[in-house]
C-alpha atoms as a PDB file:
ATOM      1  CA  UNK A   1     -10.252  20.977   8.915  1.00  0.00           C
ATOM      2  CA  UNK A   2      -7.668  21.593  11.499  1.00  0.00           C
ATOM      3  CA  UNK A   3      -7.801  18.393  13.449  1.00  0.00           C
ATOM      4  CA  UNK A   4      -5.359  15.261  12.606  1.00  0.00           C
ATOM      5  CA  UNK A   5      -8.675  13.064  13.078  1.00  0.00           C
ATOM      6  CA  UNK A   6     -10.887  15.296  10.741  1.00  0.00           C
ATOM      7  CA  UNK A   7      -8.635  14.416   7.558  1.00  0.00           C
ATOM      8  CA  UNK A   8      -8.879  11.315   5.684  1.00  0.00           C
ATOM      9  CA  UNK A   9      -5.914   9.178   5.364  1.00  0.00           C
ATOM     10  CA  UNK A  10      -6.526   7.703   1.882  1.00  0.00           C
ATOM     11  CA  UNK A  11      -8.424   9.879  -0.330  1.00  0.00           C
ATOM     12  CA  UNK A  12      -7.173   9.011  -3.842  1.00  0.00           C
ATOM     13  CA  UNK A  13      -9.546   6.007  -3.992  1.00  0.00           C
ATOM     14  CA  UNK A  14     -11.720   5.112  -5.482  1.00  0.00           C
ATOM     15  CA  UNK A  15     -11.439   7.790  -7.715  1.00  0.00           C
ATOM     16  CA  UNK A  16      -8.212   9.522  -7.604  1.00  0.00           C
ATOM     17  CA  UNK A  17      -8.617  13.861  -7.265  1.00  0.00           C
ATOM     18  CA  UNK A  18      -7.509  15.971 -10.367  1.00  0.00           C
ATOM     19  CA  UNK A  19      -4.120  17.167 -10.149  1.00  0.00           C
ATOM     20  CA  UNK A  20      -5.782  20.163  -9.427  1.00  0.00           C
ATOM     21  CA  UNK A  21      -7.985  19.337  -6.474  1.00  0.00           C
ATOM     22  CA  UNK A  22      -4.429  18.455  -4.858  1.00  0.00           C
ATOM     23  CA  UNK A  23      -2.133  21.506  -5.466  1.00  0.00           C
ATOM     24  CA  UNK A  24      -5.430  23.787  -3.590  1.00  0.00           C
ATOM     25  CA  UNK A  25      -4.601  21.218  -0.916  1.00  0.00           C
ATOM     26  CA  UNK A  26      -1.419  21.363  -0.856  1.00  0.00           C
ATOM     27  CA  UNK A  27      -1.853  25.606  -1.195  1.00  0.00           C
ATOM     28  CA  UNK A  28      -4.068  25.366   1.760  1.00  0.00           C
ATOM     29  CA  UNK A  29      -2.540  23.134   4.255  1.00  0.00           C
ATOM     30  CA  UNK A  30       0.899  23.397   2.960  1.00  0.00           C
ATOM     31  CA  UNK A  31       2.331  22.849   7.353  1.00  0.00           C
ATOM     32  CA  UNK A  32       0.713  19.393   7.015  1.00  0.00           C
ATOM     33  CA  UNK A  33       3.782  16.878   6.457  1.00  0.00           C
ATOM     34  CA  UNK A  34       1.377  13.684   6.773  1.00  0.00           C
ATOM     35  CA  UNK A  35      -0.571  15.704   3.915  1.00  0.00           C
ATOM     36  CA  UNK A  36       2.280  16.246   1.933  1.00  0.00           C
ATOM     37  CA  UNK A  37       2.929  12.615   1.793  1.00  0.00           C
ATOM     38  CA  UNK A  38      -0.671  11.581   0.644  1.00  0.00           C
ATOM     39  CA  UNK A  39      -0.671  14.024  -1.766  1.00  0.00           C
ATOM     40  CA  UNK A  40       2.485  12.315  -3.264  1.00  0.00           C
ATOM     41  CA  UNK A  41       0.712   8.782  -2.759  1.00  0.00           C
ATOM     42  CA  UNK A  42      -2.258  10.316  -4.862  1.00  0.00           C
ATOM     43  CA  UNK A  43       0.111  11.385  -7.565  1.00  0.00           C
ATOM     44  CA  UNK A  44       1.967   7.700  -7.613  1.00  0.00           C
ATOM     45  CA  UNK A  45      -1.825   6.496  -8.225  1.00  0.00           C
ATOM     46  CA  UNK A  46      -2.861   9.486 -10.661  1.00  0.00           C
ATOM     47  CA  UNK A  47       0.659   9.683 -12.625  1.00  0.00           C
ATOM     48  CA  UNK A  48       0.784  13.267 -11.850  1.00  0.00           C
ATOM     49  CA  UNK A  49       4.632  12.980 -11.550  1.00  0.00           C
ATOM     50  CA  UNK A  50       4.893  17.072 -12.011  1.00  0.00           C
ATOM     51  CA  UNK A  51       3.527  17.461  -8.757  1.00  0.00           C
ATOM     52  CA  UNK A  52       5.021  14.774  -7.265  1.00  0.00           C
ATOM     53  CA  UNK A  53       8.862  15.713  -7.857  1.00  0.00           C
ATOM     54  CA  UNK A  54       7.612  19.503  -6.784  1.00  0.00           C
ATOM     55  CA  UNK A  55       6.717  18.198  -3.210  1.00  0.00           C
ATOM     56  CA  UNK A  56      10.533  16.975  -2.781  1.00  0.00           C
ATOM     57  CA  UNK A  57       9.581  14.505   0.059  1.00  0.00           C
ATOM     58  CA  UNK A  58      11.907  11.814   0.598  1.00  0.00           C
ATOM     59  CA  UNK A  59      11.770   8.588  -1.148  1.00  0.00           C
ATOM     60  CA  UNK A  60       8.993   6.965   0.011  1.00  0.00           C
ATOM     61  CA  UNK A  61       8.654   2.756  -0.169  1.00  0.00           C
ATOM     62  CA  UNK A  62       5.065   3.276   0.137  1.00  0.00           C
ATOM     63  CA  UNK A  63       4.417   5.698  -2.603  1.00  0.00           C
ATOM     64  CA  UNK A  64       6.933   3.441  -4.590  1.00  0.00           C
ATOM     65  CA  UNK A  65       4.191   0.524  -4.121  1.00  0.00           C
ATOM     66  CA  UNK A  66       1.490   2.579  -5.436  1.00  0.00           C
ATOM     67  CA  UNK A  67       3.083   4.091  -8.100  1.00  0.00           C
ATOM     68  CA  UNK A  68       4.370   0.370  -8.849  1.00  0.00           C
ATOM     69  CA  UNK A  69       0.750  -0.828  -8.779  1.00  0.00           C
ATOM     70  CA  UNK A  70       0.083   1.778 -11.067  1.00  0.00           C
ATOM     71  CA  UNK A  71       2.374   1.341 -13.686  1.00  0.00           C
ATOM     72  CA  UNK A  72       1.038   2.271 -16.371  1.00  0.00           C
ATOM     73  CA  UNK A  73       0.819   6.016 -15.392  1.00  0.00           C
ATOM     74  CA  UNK A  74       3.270   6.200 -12.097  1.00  0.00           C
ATOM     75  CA  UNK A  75       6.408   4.526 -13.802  1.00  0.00           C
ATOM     76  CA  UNK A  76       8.131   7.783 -13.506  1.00  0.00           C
ATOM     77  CA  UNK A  77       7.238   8.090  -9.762  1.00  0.00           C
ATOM     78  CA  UNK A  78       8.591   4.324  -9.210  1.00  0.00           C
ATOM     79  CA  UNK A  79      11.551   4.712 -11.148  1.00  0.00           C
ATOM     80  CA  UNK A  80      12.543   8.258  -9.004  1.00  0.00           C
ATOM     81  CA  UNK A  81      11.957   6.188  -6.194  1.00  0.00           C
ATOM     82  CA  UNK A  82      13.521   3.097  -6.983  1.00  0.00           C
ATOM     83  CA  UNK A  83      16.457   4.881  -7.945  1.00  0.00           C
ATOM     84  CA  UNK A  84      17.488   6.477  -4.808  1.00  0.00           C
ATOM     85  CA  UNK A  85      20.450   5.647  -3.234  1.00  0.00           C
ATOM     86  CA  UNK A  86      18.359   5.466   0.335  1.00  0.00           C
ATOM     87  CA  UNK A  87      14.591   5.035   0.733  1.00  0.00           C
ATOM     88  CA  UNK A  88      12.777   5.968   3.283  1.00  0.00           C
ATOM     89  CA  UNK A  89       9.315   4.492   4.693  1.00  0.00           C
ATOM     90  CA  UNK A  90       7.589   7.561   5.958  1.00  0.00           C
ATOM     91  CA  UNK A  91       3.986   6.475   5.732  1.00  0.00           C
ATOM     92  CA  UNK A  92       2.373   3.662   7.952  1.00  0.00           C
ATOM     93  CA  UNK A  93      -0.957   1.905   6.464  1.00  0.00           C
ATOM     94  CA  UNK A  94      -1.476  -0.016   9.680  1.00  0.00           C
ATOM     95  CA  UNK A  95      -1.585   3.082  11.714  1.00  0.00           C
ATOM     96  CA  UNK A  96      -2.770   5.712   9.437  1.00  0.00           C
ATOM     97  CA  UNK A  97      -0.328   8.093   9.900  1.00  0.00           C
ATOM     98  CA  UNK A  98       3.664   8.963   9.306  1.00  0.00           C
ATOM     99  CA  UNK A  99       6.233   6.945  11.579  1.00  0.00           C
ATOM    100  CA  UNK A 100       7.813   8.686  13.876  1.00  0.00           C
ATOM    101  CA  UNK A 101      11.200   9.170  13.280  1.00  0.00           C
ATOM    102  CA  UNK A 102      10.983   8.219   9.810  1.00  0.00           C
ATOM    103  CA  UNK A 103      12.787   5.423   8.962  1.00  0.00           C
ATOM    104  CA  UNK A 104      15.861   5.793   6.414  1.00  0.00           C
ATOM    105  CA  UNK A 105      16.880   2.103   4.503  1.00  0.00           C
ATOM    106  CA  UNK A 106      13.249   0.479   3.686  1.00  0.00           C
ATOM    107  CA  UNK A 107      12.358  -1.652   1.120  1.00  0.00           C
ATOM    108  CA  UNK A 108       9.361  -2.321  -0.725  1.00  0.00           C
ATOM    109  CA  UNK A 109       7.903  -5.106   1.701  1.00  0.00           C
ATOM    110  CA  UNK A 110       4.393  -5.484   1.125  1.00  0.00           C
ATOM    111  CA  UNK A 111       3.323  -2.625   4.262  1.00  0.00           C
ATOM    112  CA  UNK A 112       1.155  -0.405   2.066  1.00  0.00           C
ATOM    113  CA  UNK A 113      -1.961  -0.980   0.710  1.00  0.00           C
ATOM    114  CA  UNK A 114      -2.110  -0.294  -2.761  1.00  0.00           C
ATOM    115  CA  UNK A 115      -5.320   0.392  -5.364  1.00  0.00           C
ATOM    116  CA  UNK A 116      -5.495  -3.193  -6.226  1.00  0.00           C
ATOM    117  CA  UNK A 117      -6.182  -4.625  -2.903  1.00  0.00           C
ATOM    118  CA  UNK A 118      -8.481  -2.188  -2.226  1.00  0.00           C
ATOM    119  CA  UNK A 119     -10.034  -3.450  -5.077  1.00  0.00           C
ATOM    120  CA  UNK A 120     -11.012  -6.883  -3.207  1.00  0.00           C
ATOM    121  CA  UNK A 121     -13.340  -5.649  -1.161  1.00  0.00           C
ATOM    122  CA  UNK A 122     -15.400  -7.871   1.658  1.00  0.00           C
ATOM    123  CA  UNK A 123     -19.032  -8.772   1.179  1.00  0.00           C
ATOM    124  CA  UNK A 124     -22.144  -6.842   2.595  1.00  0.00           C
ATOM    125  CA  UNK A 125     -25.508  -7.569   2.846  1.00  0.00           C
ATOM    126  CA  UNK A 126     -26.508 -11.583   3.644  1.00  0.00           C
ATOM    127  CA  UNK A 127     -23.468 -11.951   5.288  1.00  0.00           C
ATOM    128  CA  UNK A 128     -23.514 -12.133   8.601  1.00  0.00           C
ATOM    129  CA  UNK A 129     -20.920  -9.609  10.155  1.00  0.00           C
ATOM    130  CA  UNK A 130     -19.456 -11.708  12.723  1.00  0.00           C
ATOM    131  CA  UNK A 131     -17.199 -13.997  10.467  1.00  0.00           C
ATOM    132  CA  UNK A 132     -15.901 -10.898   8.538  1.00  0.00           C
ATOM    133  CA  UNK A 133     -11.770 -10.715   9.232  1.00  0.00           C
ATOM    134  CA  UNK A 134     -10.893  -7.193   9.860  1.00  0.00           C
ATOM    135  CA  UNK A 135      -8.668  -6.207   7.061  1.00  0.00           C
ATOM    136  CA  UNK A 136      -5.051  -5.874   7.541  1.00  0.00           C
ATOM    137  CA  UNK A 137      -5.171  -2.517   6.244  1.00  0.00           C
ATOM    138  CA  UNK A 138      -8.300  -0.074   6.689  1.00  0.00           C
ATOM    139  CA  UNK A 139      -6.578   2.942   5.036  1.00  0.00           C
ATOM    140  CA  UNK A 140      -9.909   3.859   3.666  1.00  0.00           C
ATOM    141  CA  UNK A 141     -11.628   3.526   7.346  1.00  0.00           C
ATOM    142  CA  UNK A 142     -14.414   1.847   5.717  1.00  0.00           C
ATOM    143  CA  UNK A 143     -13.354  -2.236   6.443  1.00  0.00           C
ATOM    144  CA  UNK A 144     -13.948  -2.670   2.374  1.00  0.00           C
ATOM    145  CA  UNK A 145     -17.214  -3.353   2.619  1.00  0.00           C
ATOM    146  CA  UNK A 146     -19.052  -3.698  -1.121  1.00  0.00           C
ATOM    147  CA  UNK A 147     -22.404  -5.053  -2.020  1.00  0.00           C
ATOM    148  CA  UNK A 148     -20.338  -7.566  -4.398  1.00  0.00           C
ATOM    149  CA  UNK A 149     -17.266  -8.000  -2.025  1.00  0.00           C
ATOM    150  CA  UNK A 150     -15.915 -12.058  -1.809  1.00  0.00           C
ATOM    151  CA  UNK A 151     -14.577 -13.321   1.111  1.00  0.00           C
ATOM    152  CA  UNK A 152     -10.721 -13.410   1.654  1.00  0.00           C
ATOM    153  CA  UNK A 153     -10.724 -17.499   1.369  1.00  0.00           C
ATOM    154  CA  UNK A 154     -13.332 -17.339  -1.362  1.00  0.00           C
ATOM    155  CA  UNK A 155     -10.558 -15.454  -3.657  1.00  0.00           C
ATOM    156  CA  UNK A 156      -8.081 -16.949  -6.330  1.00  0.00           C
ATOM    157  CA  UNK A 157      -4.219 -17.212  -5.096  1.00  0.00           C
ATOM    158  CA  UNK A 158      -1.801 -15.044  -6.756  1.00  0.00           C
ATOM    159  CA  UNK A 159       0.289 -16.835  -9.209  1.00  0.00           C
ATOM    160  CA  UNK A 160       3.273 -14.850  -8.158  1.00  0.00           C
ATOM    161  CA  UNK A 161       2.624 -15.553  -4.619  1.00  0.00           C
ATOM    162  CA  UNK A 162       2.488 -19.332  -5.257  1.00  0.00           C
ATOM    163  CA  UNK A 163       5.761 -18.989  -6.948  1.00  0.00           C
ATOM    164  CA  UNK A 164       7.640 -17.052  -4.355  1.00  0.00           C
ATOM    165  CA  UNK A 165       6.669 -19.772  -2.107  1.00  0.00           C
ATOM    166  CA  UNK A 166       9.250 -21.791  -3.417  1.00  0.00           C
ATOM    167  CA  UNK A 167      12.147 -19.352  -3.818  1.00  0.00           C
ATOM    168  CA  UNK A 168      13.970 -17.033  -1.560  1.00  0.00           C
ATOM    169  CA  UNK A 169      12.186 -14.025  -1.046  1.00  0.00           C
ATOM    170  CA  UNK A 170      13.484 -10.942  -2.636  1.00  0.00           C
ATOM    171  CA  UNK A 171      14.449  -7.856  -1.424  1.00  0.00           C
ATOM    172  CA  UNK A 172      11.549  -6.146  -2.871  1.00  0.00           C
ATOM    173  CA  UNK A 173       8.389  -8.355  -2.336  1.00  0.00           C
ATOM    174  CA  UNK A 174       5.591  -7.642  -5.234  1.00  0.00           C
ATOM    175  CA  UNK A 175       2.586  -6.710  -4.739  1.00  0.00           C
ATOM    176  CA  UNK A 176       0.950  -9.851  -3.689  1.00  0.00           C
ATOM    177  CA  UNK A 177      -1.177 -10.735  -0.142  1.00  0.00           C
ATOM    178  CA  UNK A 178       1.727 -10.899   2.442  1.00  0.00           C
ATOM    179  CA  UNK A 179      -0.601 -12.304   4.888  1.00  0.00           C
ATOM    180  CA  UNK A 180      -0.084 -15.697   3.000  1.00  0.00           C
ATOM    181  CA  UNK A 181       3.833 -15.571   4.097  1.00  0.00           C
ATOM    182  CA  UNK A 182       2.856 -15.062   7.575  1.00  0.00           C
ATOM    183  CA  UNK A 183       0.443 -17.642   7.375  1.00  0.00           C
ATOM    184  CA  UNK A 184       2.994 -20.041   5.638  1.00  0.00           C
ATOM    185  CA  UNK A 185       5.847 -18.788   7.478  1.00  0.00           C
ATOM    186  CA  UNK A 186       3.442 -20.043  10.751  1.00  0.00           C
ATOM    187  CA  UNK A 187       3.024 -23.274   9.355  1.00  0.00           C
ATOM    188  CA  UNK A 188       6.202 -24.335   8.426  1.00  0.00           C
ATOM    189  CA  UNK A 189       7.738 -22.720  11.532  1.00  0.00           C
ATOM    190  CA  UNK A 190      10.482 -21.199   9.181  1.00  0.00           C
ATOM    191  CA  UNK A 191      10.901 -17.284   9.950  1.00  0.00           C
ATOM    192  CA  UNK A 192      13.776 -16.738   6.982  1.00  0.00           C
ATOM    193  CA  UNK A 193      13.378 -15.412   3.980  1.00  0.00           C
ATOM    194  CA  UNK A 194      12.531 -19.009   2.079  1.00  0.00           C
ATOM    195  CA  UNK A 195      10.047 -21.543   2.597  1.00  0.00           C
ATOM    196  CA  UNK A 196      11.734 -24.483   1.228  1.00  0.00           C
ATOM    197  CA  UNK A 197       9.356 -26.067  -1.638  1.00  0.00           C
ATOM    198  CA  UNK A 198      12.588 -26.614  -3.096  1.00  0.00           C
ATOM    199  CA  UNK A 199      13.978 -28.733   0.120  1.00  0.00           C
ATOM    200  CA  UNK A 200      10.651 -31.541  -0.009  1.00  0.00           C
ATOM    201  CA  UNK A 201      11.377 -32.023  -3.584  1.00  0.00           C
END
């Protein structure tokens, strides 16, 4: 593969390579910065946190997220992460690709598609294809598409979401569907950072 086009952007789901599989890629495309990066997003999802503190990339909001989403195994990861003095967002879901410049002072705002919303994957089969919203993120170049996918408006709300509805928003959103801010945020015609619950009661 020598191509920008011929490598995938996400390839730590939906089964996440050995810690192995990504130090030969590393060995073998070690000039690839973009490569670099996803390598460190597929340690945040595998807890390889070794590997990831080797690659000495800057602090990364997006790798935060998945690490964050990951918890259980990528706590280390987040906390490195967390605990920098700047962080950086380096890698761009909507785009598939690293922003150029990088961008020094980010916070973790809801711009990276983590394991659990690929997860919630859209229907296929019956379903006809013309009311199917393209996703908001297509890291995975595949639209999401499972046999027993559920339509966006078919799901459950987030709790959390629901809740930060009526609060100001913090300065690190969790991992919830930011597409229901916009949406509110349309609705209400209110751009801040709150939504006002609080001001109707």
């Amino acid at each position: 593969m020598k191509l920008p086009e011929e490598f995938p952007y996400c390839f730590w789901h939906p089964d996440v390579p050995a810690e192995q599989t990504l130090r030969d890629l590393l060995e073998r495309y070690l000039r690839k910065d973009l490569l670099r990066y996803q390598i460190g997003r597929a340690c945040a999802a595998g807890g390889y946190t070794s590997l990831y503190l080797g690659l000495d990339l800057l602090p990364d909001v997006a790798i935060a997220e998945v690490a964050r989403d990951n918890l259980a195994s990528g706590q280390a990861i987040y906390e490195s992460i967390i605990a920098s003095p700047t962080r950086w967002n380096c890698m761009d879901d909507y785009n598939r690709c690293l922003h150029s410049p990088l961008r020094p002072g980010a916070q973790l705002n809801g711009d990276t598609c983590v394991r659990s919303m690929l997860d919630k994957t859209l229907p296929l089969g019956n379903c006809s294809c013309l009311i199917l919203p393209r996703p908001t993120f297509d890291i995975t170049e595949d639209w999401c598409l499972d046999a027993d996918g559920t339509l966006p408006w078919a799901r459950a709300v987030d709790p959390k979401a629901v809740q930060l509805f009526c609060e100001p928003l913090p300065a690190d959103l969790p991992t919830v569907d930011k597409d229901l801010f916009i949406l509110m945020a349309a609705w209400s015609g209110k751009s801040n950072a709150t939504y006002g619950c609080a001001d109707q009661a």
